[in-house]
PDB file of N, CA and C in Angstrom:
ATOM      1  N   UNK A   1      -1.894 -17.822  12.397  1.00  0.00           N
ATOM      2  CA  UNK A   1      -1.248 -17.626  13.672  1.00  0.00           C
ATOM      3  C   UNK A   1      -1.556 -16.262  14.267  1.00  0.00           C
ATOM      4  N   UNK A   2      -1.934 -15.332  13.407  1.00  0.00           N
ATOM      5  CA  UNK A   2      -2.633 -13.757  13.818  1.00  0.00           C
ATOM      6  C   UNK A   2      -3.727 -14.053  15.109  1.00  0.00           C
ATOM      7  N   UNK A   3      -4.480 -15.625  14.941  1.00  0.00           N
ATOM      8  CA  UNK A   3      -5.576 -15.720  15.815  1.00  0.00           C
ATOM      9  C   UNK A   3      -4.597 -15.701  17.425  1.00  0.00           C
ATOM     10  N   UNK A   4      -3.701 -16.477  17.232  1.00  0.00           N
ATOM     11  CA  UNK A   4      -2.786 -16.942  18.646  1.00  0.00           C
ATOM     12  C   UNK A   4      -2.034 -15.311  19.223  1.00  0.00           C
ATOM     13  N   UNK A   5      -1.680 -14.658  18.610  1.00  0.00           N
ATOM     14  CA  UNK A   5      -1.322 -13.531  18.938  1.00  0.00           C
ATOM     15  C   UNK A   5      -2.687 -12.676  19.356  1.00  0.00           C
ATOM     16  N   UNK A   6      -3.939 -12.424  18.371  1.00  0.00           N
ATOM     17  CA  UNK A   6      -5.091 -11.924  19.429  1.00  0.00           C
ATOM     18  C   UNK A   6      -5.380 -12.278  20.690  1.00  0.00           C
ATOM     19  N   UNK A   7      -5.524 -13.639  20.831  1.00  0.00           N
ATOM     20  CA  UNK A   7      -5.333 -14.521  22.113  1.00  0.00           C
ATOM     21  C   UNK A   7      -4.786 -14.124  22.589  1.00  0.00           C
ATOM     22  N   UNK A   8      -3.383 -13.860  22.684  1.00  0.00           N
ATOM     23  CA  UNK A   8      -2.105 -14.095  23.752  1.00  0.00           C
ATOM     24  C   UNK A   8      -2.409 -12.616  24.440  1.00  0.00           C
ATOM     25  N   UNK A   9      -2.832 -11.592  23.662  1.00  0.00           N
ATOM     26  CA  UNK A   9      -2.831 -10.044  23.711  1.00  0.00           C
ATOM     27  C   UNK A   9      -3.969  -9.771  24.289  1.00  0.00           C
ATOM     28  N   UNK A  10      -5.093 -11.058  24.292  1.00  0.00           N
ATOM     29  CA  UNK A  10      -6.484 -10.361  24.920  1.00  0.00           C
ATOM     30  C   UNK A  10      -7.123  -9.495  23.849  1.00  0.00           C
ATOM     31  N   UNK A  11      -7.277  -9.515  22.496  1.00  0.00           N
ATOM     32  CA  UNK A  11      -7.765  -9.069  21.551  1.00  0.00           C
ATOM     33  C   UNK A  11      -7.455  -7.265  21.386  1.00  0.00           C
ATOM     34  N   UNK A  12      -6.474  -6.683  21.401  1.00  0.00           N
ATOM     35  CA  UNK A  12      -6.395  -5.691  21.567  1.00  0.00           C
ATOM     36  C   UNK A  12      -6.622  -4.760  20.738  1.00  0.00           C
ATOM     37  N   UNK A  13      -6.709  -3.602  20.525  1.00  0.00           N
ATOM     38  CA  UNK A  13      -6.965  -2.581  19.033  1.00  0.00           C
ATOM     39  C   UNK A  13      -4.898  -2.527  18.880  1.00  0.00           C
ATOM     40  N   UNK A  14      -5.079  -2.830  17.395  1.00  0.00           N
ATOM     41  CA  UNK A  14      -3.673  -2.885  16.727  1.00  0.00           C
ATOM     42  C   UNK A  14      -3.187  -1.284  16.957  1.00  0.00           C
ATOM     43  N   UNK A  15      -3.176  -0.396  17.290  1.00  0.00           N
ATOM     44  CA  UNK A  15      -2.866   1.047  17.733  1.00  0.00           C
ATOM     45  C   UNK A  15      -2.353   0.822  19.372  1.00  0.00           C
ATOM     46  N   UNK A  16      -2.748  -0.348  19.618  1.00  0.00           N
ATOM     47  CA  UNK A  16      -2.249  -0.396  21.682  1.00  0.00           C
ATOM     48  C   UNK A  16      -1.129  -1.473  21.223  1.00  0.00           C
ATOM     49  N   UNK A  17      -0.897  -2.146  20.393  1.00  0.00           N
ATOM     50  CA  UNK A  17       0.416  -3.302  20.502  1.00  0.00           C
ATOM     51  C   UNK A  17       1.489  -2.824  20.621  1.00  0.00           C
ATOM     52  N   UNK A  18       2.119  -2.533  21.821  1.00  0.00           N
ATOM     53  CA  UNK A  18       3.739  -2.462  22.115  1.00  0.00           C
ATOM     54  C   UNK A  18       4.625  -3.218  21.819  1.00  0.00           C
ATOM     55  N   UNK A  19       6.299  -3.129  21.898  1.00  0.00           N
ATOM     56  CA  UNK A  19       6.827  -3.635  21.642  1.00  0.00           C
ATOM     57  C   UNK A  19       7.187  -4.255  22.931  1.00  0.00           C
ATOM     58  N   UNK A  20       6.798  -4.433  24.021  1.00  0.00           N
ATOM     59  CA  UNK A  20       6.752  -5.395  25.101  1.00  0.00           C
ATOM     60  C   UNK A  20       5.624  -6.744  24.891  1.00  0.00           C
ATOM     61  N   UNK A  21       4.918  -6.317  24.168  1.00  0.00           N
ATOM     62  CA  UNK A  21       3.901  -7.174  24.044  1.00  0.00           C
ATOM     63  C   UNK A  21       4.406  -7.924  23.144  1.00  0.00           C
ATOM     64  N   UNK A  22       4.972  -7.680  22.098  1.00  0.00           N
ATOM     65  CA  UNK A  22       5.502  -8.559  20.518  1.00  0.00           C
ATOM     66  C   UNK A  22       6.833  -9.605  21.524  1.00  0.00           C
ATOM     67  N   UNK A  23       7.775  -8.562  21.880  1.00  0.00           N
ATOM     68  CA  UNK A  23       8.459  -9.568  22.913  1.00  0.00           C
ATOM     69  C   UNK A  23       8.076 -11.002  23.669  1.00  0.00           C
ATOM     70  N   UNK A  24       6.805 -10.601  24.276  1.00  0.00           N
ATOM     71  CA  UNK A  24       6.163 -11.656  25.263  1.00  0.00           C
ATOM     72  C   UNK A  24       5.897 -12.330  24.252  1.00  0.00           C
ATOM     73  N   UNK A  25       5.375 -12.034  23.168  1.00  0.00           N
ATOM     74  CA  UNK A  25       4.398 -12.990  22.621  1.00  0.00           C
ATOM     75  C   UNK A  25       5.537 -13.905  21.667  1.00  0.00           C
ATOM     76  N   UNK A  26       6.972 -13.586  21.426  1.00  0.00           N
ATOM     77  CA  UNK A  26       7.638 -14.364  20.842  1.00  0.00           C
ATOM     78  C   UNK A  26       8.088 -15.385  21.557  1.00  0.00           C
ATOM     79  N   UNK A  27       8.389 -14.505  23.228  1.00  0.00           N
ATOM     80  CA  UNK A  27       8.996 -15.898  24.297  1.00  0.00           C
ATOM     81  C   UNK A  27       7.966 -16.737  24.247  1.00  0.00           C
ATOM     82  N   UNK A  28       6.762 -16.801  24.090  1.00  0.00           N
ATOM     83  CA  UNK A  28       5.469 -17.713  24.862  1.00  0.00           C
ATOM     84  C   UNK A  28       5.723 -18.709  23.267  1.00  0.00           C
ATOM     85  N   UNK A  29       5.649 -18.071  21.780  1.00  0.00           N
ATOM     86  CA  UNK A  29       5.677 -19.245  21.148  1.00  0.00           C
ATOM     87  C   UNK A  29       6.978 -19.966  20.710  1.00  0.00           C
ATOM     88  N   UNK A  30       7.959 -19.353  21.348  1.00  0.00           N
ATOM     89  CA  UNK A  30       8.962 -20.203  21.311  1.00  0.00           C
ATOM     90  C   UNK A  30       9.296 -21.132  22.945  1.00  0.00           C
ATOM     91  N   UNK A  31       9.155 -20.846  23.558  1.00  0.00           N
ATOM     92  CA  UNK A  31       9.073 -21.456  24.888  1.00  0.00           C
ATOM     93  C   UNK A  31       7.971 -22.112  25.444  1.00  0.00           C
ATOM     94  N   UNK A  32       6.215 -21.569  25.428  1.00  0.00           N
ATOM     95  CA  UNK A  32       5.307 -22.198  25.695  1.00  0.00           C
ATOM     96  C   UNK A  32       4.516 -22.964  25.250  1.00  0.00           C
ATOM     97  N   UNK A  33       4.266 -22.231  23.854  1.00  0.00           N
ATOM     98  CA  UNK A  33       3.153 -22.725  22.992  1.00  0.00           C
ATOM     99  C   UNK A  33       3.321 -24.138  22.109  1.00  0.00           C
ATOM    100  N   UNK A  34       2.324 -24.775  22.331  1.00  0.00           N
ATOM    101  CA  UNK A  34       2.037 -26.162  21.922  1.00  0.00           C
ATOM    102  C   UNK A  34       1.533 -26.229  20.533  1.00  0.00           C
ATOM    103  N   UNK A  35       1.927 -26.516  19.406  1.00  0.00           N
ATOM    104  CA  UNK A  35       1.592 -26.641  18.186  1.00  0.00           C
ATOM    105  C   UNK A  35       0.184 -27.638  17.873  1.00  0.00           C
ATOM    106  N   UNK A  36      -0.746 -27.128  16.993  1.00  0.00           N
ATOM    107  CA  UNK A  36      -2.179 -27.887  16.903  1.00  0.00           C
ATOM    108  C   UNK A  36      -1.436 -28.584  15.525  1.00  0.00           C
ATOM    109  N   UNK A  37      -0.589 -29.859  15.011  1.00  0.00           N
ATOM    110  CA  UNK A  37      -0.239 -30.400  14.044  1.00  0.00           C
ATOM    111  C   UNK A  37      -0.891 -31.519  13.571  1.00  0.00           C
ATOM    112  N   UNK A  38      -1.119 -31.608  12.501  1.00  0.00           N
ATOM    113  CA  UNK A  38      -2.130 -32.976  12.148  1.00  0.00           C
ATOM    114  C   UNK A  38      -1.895 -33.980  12.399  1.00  0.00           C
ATOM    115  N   UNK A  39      -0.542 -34.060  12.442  1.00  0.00           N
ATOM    116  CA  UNK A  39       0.335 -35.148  12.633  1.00  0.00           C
ATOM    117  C   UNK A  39       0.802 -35.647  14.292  1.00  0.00           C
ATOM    118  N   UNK A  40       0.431 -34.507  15.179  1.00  0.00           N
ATOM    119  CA  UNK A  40       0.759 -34.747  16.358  1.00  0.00           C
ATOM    120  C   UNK A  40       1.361 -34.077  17.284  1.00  0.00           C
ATOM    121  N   UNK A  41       2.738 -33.793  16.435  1.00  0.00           N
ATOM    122  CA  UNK A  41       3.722 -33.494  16.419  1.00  0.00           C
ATOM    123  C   UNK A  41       3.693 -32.173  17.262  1.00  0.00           C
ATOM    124  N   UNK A  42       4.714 -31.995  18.331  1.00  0.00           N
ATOM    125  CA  UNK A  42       4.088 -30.672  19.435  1.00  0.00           C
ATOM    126  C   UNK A  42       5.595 -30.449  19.680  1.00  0.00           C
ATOM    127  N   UNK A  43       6.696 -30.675  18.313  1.00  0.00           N
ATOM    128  CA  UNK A  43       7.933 -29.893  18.328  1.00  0.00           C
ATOM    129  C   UNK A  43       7.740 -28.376  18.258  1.00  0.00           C
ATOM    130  N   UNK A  44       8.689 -27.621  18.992  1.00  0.00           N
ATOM    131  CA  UNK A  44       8.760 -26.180  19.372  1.00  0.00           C
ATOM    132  C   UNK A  44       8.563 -25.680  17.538  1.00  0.00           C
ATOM    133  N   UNK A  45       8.246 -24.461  17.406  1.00  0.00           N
ATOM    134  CA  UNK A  45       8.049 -23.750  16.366  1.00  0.00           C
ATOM    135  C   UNK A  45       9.552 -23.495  15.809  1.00  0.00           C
ATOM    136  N   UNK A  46       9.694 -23.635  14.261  1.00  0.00           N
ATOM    137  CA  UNK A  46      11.004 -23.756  13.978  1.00  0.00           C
ATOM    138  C   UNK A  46      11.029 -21.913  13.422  1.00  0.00           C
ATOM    139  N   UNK A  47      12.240 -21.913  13.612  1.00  0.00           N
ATOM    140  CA  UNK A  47      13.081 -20.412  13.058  1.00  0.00           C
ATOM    141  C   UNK A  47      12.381 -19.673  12.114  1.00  0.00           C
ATOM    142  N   UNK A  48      12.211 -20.718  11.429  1.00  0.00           N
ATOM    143  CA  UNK A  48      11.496 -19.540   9.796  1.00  0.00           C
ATOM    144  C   UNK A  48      10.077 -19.927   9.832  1.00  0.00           C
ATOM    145  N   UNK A  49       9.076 -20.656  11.065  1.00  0.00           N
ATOM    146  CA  UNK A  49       8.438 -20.489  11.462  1.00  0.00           C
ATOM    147  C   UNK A  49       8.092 -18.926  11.970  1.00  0.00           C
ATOM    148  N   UNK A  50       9.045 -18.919  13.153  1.00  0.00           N
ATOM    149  CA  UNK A  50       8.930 -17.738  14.309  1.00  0.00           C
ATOM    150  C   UNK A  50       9.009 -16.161  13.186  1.00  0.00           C
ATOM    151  N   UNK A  51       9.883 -16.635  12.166  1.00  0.00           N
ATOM    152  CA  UNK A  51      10.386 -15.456  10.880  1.00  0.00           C
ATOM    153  C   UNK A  51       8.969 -14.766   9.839  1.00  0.00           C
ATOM    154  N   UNK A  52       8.576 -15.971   9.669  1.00  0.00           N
ATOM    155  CA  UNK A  52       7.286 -15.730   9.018  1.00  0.00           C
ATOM    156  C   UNK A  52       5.918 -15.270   9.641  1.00  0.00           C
ATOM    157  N   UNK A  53       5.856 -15.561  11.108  1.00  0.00           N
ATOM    158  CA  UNK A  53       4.868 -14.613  11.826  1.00  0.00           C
ATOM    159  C   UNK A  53       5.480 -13.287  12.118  1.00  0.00           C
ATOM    160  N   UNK A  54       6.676 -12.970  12.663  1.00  0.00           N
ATOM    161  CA  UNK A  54       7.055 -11.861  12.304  1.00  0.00           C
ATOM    162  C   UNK A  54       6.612 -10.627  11.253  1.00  0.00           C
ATOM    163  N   UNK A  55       7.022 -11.081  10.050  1.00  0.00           N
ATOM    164  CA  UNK A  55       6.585 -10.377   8.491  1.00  0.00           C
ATOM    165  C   UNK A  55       5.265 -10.252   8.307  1.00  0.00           C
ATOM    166  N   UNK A  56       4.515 -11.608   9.131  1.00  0.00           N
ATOM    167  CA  UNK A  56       2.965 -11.378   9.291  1.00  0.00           C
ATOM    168  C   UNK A  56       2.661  -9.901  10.209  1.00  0.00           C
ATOM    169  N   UNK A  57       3.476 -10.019  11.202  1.00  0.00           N
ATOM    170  CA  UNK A  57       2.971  -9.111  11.917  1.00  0.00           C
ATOM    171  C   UNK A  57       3.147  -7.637  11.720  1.00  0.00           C
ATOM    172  N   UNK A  58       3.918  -7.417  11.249  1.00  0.00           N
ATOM    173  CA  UNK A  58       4.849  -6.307  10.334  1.00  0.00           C
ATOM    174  C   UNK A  58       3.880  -5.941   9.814  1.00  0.00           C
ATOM    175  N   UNK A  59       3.331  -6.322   8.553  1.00  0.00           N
ATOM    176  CA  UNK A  59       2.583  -6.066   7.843  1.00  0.00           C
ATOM    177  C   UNK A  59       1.463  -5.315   8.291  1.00  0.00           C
ATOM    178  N   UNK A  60       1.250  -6.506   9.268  1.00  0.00           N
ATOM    179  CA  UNK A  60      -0.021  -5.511  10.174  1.00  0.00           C
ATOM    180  C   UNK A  60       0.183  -4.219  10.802  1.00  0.00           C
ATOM    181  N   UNK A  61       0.952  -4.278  11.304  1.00  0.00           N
ATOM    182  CA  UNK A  61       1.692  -2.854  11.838  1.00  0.00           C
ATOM    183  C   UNK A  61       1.336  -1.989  11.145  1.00  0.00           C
ATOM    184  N   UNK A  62       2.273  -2.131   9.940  1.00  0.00           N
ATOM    185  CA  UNK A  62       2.425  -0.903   9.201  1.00  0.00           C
ATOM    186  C   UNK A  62       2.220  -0.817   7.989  1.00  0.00           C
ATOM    187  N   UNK A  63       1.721  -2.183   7.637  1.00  0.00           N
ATOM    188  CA  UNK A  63       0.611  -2.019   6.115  1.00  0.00           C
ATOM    189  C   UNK A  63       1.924  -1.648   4.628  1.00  0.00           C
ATOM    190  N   UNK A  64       2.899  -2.127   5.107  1.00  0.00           N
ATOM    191  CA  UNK A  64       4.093  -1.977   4.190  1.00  0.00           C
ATOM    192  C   UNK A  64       4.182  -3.986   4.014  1.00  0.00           C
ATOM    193  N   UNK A  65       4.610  -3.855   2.133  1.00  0.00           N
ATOM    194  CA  UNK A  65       5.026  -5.163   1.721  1.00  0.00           C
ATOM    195  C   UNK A  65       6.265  -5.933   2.631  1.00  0.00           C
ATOM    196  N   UNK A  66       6.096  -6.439   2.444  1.00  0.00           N
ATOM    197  CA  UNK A  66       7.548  -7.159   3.344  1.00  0.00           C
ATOM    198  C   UNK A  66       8.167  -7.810   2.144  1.00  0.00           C
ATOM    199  N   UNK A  67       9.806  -7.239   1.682  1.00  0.00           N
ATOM    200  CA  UNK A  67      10.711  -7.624   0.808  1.00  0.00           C
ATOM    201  C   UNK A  67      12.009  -8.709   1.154  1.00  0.00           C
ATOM    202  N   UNK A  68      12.524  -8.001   2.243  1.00  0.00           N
ATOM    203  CA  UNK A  68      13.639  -8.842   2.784  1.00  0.00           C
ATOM    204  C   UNK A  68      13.527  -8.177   4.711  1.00  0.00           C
ATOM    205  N   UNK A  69      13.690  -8.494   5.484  1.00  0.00           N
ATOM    206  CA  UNK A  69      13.862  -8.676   6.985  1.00  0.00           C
ATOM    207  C   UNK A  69      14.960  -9.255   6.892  1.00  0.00           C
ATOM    208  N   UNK A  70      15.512  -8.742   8.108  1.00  0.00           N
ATOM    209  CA  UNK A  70      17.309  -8.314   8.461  1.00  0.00           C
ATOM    210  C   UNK A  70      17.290  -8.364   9.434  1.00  0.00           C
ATOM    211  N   UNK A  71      17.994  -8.903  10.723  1.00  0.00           N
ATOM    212  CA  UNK A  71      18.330  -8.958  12.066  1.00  0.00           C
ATOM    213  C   UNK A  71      19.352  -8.332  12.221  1.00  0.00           C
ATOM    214  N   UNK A  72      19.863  -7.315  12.631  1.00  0.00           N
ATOM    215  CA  UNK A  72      21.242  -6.325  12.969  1.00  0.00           C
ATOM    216  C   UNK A  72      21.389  -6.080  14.257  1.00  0.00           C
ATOM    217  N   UNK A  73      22.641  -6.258  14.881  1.00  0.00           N
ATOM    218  CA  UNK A  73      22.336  -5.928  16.195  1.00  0.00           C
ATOM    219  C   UNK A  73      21.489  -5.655  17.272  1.00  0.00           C
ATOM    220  N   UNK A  74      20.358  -6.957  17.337  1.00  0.00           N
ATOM    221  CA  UNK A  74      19.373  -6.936  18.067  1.00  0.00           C
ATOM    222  C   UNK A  74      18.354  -6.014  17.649  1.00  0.00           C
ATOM    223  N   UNK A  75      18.611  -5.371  16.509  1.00  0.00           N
ATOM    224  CA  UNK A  75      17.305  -4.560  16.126  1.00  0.00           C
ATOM    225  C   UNK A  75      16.884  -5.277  14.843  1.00  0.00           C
ATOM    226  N   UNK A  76      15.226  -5.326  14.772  1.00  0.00           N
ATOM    227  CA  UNK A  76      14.819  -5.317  13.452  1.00  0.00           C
ATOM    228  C   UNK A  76      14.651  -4.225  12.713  1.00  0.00           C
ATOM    229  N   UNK A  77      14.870  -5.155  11.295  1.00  0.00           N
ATOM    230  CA  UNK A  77      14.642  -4.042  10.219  1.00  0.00           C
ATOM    231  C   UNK A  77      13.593  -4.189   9.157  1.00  0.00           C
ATOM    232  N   UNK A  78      12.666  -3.416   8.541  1.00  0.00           N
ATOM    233  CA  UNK A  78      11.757  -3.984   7.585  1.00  0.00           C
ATOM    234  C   UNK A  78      12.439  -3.261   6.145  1.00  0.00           C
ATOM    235  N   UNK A  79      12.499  -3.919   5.091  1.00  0.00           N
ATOM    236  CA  UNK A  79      13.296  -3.326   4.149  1.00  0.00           C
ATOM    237  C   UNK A  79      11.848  -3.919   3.262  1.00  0.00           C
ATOM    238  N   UNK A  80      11.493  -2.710   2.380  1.00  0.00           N
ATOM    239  CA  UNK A  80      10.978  -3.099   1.407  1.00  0.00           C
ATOM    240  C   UNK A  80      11.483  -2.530  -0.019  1.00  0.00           C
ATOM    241  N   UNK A  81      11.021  -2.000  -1.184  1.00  0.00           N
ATOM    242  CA  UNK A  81      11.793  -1.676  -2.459  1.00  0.00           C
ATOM    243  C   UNK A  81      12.445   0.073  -2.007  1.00  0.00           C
ATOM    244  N   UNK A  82      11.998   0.542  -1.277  1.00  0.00           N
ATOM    245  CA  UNK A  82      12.602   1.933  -2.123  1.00  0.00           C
ATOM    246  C   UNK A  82      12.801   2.069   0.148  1.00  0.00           C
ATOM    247  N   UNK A  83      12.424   1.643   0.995  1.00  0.00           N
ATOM    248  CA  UNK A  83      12.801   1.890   2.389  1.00  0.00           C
ATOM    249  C   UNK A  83      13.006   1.099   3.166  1.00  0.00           C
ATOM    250  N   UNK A  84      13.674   1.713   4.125  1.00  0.00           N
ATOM    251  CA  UNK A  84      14.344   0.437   5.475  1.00  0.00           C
ATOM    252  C   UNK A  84      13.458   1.506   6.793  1.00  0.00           C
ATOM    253  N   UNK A  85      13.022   1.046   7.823  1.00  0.00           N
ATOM    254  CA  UNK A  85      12.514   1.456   8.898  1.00  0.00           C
ATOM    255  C   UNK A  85      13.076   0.591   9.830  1.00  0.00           C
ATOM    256  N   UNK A  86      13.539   1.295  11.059  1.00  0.00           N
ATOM    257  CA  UNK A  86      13.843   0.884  11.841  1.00  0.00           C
ATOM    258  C   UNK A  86      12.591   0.914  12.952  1.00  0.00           C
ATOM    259  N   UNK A  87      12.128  -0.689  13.477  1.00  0.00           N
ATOM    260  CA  UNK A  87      11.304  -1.047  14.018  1.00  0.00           C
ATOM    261  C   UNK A  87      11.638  -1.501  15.652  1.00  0.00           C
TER     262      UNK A  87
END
């Protein structure tokens, strides 16, 4: 799904990805984007779908393991063994 986010972004250098851009790109695959399923199937992307590109993307960010992710008052959090960053 990293390919659909290059796409959506216009292939950008990972040093220009804002957090306006991660925004857009969550409304578009929860609201726009059409699933390529073997089966057919072009139901919206489920929760721990949308959760797991997240941690994908994280990663990329900031090259830290992903342990547990936390939603807190509209902010994310990346928690891995020994730190929490507020993202």
């Amino acid at each position: 799904m990293l390919n659909i986010l290059k796409d959506f972004l216009s292939n950008p250098d990972v040093s220009e990805i804002t957090s306006k851009d991660l925004i857009g790109y969550f409304a578009y695959l929860r609201l726009d984007y059409k699933p390529q399923r073997m089966n057919g199937s072009q139901k919206p992307l489920s929760g721990s779908t949308l959760q797991n590109q997240w941690k994908a993307i994280v990663v990329l960010l900031t090259g830290l393991p992903v342990h547990t992710l936390t939603f807190d008052n509209g902010k994310y959090f990346l928690l891995d063994m020994k730190t929490s960053l507020k993202l």
